[in-house]
C-alpha atoms as a PDB file:
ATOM      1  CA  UNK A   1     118.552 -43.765  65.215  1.00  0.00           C
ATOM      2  CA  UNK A   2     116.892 -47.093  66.852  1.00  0.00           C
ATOM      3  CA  UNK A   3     113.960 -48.218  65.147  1.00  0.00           C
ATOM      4  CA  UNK A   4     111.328 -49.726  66.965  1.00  0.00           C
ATOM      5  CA  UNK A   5     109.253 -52.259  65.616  1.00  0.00           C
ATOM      6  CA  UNK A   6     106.766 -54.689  66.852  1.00  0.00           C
ATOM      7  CA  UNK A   7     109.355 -57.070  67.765  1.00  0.00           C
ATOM      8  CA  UNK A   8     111.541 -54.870  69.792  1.00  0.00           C
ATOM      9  CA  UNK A   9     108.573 -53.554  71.464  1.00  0.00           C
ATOM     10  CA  UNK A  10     107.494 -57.208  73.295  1.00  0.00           C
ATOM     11  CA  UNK A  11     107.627 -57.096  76.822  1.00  0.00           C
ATOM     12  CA  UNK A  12     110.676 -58.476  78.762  1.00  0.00           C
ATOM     13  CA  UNK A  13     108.612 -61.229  80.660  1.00  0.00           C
ATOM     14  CA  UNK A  14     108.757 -60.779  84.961  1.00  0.00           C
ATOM     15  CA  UNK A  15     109.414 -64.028  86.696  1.00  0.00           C
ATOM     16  CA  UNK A  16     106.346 -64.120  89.504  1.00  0.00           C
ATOM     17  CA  UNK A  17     107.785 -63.806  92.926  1.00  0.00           C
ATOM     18  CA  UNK A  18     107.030 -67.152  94.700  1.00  0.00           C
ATOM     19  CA  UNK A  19     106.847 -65.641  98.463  1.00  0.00           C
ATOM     20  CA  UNK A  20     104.332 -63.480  97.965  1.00  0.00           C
ATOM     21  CA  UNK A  21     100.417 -64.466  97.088  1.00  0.00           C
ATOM     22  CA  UNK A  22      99.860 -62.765  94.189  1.00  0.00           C
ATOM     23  CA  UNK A  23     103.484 -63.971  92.646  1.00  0.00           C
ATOM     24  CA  UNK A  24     102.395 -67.507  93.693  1.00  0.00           C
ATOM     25  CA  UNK A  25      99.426 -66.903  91.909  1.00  0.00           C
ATOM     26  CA  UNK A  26     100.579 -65.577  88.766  1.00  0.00           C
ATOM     27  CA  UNK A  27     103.155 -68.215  89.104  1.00  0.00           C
ATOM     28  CA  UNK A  28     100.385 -71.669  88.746  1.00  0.00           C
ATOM     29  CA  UNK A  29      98.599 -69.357  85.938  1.00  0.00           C
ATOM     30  CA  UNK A  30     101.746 -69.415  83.626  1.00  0.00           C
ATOM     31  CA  UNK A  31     101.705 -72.938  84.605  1.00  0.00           C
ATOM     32  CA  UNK A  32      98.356 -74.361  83.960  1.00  0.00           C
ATOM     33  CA  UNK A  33      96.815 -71.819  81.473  1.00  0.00           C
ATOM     34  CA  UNK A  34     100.305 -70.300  79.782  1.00  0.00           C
ATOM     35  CA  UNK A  35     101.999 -73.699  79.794  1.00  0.00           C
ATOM     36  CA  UNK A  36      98.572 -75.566  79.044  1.00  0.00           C
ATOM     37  CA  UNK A  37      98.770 -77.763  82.407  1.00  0.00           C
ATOM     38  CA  UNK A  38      95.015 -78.232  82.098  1.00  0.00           C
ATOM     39  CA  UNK A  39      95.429 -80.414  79.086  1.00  0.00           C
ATOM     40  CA  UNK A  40      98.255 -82.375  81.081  1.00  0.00           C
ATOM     41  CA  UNK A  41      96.632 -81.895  84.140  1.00  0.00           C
ATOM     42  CA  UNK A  42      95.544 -85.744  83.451  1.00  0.00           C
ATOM     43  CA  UNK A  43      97.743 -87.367  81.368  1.00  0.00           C
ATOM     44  CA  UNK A  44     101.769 -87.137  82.238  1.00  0.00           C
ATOM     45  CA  UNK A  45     102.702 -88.863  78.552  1.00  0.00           C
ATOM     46  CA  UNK A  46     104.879 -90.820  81.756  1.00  0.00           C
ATOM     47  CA  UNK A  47     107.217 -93.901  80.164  1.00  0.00           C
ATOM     48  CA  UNK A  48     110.156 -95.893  81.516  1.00  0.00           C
ATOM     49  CA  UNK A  49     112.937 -96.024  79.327  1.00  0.00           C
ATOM     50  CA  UNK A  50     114.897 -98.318  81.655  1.00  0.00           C
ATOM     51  CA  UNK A  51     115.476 -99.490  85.236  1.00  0.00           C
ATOM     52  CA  UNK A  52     117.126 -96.078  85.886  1.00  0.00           C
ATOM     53  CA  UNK A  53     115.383 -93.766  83.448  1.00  0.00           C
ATOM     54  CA  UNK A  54     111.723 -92.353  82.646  1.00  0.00           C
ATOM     55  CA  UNK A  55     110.582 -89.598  80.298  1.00  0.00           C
ATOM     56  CA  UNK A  56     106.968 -87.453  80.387  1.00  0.00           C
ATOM     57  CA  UNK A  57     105.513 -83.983  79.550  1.00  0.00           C
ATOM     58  CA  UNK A  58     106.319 -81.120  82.152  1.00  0.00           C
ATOM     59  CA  UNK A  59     105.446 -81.895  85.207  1.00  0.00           C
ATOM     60  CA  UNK A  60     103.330 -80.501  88.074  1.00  0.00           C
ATOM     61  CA  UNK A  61     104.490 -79.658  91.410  1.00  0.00           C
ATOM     62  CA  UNK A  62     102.227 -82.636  92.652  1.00  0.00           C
ATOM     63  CA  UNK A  63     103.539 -84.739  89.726  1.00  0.00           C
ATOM     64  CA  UNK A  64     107.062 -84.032  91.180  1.00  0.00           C
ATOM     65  CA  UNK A  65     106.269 -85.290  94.416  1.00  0.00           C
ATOM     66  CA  UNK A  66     105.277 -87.919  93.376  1.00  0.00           C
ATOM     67  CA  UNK A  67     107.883 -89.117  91.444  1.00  0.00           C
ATOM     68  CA  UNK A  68     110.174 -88.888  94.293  1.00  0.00           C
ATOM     69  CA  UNK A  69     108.166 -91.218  96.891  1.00  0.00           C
ATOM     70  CA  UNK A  70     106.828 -93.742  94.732  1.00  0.00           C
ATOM     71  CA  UNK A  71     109.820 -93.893  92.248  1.00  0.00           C
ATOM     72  CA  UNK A  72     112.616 -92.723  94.145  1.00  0.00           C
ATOM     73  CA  UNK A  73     113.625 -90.302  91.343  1.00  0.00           C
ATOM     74  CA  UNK A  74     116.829 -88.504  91.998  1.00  0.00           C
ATOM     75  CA  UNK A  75     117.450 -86.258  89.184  1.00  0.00           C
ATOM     76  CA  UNK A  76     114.891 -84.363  86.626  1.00  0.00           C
ATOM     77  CA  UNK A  77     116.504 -83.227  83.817  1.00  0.00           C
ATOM     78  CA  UNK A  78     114.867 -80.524  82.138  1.00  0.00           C
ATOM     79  CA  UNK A  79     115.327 -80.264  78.404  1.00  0.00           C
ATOM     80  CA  UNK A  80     112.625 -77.147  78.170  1.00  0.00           C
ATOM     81  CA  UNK A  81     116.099 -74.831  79.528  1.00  0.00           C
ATOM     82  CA  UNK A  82     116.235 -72.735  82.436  1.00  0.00           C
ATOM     83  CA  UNK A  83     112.812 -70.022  82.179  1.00  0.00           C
ATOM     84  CA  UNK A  84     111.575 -66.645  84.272  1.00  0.00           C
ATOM     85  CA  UNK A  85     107.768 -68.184  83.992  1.00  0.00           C
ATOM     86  CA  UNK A  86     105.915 -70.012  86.300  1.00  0.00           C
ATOM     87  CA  UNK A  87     106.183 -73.896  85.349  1.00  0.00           C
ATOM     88  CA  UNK A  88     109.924 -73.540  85.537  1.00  0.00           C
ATOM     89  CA  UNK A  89     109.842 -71.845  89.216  1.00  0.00           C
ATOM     90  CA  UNK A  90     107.415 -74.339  90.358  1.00  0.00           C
ATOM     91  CA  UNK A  91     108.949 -76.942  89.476  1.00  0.00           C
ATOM     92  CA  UNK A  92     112.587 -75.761  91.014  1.00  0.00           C
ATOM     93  CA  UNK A  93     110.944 -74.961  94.104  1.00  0.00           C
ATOM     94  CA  UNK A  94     109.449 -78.290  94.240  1.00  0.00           C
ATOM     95  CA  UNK A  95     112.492 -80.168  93.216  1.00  0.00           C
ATOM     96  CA  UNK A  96     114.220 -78.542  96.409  1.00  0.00           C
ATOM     97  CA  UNK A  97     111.406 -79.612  98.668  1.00  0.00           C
ATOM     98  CA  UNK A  98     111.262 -83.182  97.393  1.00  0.00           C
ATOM     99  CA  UNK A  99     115.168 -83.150  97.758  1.00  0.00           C
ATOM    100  CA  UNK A 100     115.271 -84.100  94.026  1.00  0.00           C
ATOM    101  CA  UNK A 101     118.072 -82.358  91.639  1.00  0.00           C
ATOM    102  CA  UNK A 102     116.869 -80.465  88.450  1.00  0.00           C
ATOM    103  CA  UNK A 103     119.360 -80.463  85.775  1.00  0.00           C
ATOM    104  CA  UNK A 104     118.814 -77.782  83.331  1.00  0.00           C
ATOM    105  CA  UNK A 105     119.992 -79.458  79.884  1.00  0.00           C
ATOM    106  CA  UNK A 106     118.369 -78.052  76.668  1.00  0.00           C
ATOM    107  CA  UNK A 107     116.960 -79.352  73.537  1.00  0.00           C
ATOM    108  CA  UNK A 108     115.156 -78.253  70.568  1.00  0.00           C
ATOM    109  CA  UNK A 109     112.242 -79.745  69.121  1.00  0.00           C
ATOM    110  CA  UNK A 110     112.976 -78.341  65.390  1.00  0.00           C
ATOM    111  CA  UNK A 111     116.613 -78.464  65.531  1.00  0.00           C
ATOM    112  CA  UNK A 112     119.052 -81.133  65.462  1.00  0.00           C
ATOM    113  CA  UNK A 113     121.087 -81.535  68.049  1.00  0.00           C
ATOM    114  CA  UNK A 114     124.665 -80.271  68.341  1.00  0.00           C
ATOM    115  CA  UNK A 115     127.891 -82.143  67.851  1.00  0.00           C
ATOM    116  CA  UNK A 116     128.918 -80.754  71.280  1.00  0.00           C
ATOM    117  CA  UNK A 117     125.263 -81.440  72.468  1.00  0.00           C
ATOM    118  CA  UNK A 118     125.403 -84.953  72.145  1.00  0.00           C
ATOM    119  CA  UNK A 119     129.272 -85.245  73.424  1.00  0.00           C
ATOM    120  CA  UNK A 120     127.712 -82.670  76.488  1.00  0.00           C
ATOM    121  CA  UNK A 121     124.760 -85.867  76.741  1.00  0.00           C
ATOM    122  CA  UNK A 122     127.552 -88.541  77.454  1.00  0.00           C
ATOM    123  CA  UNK A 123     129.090 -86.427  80.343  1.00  0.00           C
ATOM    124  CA  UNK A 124     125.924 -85.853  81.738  1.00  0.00           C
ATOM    125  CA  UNK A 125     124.528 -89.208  81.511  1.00  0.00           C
ATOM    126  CA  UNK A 126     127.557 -90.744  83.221  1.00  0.00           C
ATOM    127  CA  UNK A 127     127.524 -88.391  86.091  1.00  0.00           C
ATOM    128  CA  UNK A 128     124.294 -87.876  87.233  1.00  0.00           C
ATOM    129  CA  UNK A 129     122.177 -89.511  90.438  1.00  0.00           C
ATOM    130  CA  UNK A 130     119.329 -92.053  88.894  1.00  0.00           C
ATOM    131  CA  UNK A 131     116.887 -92.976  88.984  1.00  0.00           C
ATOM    132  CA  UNK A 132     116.156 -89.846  86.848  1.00  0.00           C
ATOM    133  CA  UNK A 133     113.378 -88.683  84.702  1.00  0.00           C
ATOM    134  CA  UNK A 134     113.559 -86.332  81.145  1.00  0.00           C
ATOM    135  CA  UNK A 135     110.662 -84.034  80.488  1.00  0.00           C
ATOM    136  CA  UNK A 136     110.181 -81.267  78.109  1.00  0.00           C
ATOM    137  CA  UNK A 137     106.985 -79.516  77.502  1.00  0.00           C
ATOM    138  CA  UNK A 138     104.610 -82.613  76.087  1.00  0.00           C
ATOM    139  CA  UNK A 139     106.992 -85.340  76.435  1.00  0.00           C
ATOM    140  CA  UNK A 140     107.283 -85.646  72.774  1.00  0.00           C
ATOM    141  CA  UNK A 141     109.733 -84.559  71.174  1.00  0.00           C
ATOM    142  CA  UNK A 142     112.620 -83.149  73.034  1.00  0.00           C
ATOM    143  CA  UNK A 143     112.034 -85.774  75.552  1.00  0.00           C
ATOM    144  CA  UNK A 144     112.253 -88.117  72.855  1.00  0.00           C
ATOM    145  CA  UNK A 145     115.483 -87.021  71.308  1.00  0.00           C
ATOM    146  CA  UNK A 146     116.885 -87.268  75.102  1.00  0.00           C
ATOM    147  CA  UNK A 147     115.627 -90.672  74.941  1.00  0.00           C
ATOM    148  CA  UNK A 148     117.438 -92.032  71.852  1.00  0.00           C
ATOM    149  CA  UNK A 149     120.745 -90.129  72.841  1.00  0.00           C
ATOM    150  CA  UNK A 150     120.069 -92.136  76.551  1.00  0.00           C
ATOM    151  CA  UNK A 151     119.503 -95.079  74.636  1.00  0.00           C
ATOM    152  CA  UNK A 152     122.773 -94.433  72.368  1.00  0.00           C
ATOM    153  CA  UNK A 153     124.947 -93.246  75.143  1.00  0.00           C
ATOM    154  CA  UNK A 154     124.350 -94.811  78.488  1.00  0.00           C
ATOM    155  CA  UNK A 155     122.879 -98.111  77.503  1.00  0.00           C
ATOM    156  CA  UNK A 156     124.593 -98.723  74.494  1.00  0.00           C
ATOM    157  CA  UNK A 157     121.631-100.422  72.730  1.00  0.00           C
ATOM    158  CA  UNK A 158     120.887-101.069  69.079  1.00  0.00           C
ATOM    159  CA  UNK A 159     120.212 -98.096  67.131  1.00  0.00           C
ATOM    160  CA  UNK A 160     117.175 -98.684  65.501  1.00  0.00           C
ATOM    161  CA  UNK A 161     115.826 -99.231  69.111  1.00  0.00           C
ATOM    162  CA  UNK A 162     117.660 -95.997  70.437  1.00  0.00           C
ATOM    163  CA  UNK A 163     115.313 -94.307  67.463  1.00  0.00           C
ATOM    164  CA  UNK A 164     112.425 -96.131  68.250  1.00  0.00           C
ATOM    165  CA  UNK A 165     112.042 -93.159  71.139  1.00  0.00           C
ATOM    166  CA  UNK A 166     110.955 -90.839  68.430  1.00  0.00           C
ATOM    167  CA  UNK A 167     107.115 -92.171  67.562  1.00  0.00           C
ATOM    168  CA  UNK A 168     103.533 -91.545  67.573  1.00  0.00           C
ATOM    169  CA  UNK A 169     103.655 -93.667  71.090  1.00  0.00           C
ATOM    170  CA  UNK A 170     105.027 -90.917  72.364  1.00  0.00           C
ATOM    171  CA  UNK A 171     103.016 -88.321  70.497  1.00  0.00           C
ATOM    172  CA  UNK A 172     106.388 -87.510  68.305  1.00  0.00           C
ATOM    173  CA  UNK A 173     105.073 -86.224  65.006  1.00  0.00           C
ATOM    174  CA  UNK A 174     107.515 -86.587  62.222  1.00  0.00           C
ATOM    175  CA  UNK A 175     104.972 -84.784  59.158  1.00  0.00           C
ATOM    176  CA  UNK A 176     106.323 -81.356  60.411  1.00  0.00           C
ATOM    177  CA  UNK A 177     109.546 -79.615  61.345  1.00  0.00           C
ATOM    178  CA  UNK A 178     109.876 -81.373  64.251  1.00  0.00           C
ATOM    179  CA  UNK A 179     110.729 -84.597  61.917  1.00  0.00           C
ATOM    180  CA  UNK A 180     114.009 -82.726  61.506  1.00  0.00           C
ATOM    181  CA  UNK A 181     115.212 -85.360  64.767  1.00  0.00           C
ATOM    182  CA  UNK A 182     114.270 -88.222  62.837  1.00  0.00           C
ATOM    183  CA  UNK A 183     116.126 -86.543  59.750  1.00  0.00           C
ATOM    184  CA  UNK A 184     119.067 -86.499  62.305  1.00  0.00           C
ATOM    185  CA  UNK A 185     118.760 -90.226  63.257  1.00  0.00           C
ATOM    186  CA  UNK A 186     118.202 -90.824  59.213  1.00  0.00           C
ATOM    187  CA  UNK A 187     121.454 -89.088  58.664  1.00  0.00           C
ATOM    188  CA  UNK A 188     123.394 -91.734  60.363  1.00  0.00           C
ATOM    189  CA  UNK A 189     121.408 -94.863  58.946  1.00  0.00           C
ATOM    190  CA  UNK A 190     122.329 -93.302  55.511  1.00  0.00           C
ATOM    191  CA  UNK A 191     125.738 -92.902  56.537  1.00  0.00           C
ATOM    192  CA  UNK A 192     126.134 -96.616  57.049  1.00  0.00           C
ATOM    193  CA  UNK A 193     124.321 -97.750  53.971  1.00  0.00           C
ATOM    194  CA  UNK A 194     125.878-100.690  52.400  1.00  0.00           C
ATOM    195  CA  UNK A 195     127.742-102.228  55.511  1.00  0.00           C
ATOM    196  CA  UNK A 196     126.752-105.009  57.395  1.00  0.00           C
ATOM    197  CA  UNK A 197     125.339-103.944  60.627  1.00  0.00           C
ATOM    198  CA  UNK A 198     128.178-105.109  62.941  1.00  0.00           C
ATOM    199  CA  UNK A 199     130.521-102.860  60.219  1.00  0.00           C
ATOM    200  CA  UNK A 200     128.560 -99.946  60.825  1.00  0.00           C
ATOM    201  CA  UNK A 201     130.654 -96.609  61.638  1.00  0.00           C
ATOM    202  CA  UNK A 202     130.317 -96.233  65.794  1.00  0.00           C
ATOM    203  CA  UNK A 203     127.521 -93.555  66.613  1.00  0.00           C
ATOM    204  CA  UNK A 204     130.367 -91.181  68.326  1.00  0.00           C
ATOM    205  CA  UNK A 205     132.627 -91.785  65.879  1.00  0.00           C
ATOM    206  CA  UNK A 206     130.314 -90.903  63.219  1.00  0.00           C
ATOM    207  CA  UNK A 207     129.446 -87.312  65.183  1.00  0.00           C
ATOM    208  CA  UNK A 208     133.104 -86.458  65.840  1.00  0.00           C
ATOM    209  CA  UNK A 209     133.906 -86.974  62.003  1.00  0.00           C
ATOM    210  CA  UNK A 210     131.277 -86.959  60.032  1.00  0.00           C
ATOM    211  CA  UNK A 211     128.174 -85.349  61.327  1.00  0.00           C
ATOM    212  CA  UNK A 212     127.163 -82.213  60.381  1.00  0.00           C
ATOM    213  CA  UNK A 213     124.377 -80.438  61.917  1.00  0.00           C
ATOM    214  CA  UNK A 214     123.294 -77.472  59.486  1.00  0.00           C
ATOM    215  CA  UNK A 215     123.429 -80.074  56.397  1.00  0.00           C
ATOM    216  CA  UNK A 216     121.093 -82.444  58.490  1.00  0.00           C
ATOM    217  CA  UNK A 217     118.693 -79.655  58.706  1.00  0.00           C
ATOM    218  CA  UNK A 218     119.084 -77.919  55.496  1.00  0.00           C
ATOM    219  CA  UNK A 219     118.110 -81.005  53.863  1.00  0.00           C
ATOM    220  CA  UNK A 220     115.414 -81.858  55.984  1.00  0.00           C
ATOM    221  CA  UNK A 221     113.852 -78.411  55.127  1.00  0.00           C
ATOM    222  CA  UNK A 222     114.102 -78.743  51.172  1.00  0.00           C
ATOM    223  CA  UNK A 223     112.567 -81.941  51.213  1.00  0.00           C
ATOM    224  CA  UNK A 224     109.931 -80.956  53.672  1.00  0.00           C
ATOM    225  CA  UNK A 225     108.919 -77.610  51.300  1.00  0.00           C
ATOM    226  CA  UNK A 226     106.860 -74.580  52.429  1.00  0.00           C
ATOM    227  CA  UNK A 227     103.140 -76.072  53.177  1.00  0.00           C
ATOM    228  CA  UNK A 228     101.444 -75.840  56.379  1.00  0.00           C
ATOM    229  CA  UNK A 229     102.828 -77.866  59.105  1.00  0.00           C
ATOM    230  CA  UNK A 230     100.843 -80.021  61.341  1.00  0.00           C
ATOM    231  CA  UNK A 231     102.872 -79.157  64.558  1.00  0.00           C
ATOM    232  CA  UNK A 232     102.553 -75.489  63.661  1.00  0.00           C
ATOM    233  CA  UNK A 233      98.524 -76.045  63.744  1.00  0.00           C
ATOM    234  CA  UNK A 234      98.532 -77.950  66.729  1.00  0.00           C
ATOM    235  CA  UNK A 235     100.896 -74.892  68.313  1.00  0.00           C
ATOM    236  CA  UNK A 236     103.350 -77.503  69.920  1.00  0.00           C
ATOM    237  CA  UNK A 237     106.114 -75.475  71.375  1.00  0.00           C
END
């Protein structure tokens, strides 16, 4: 016999159909009341990583628009993952209109990322149009981790600057679980302890042979024990 509980019993969310009014509709309230657009609705959290790259919070369908014609943006990658609500639909539709590519290419804000994650970065960061921009949700956190792996990957640059795309700049907030991507970045500075810098272990080399994901996070969860969490009270996805 099934048992139901609570859980089981959540509704299987309906993506809004787009070509009819009342879709449409339902569609921009997932987006700006759902997906708390009105908070965004006037600050993007927009930065340029590079000549090529920039990273924000989720963006509008305006916002998308016009990133293409005054930045020439070619690619959006969208480290939120593929979604049946609103913001995700709107933003698809609107990256076919402006003739920009969305790139569907998933992080998580309280996980570290995967050894075939980062190795799945590198392909993806070699083969895709630019300029491009990286968004998650607030353009803090995921969007941050894309930026250091950017930074690592495609430009090749310091470390310590690669990690300097996790901060409060940003909005990054380490005091919580979300700190578990500067526990990752940690992991490999600890790794290295001891050598000169120009002796350190190579950043891919390290993840190939050394890295290890659960033990990154397990770690970063003792240490950080079972208080209340500031991104849990601010309700940061």
């Amino acid at each position: 016999m099934v048992k139901i509980t609570p859980k089981s019993m959540r509704r299987v969310h309906v993506a809004p159909d787009l070509a009819v009014p009342g879709g449409r509709a339902r569609a921009w309230r997932e987006l700006y009341l759902g997906d708390h657009h009105f908070l965004r609705a006037g600050f993007s959290n927009l930065h340029r990583i590079s000549d090529e790259m920039w990273r924000s919070n989720q963006p509008s369908p305006a916002q998308i628009r016009a990133h293409g014609e005054k930045r020439g943006i070619r690619t959006i990658l969208n480290l939120r993952g593929p979604s049946t609500k609103g913001f995700y639909l709107l933003e698809k539709e609107a990256c076919e209109a402006a003739g920009i590519e969305l790139v569907d290419f998933q992080l998580f804000s309280r996980e570290p990322p995967s050894r075939e994650k980062i190795f799945a970065a590198q392909e993806l960061f070699g083969r895709i149009a630019y300029p491009a921009l990286m968004h998650c949700k607030s353009g803090a956190d995921r969007a941050g981790m894309g930026a250091v792996l950017y930074k690592l990957l495609r430009e090749g640059v310091p470390f310590e600057e690669a990690a300097g795309q996790l901060s409060g700049r940003y909005l990054h907030i380490r005091q919580g679980k979300t700190g578990v991507l500067d526990a990752f970045c940690e992991a490999y500075v600890r790794f290295n302890e001891g050598r000169d810098r120009a002796a350190w272990k190579p950043f891919l080399d390290w993840v190939a042979e050394d890295y290890d994901a659960a033990a990154v996070k397990a770690e970063f969860l003792q240490r950080l024990g079972k208080g209340p969490q500031l991104d849990a009270i601010l309700r940061r996805e």
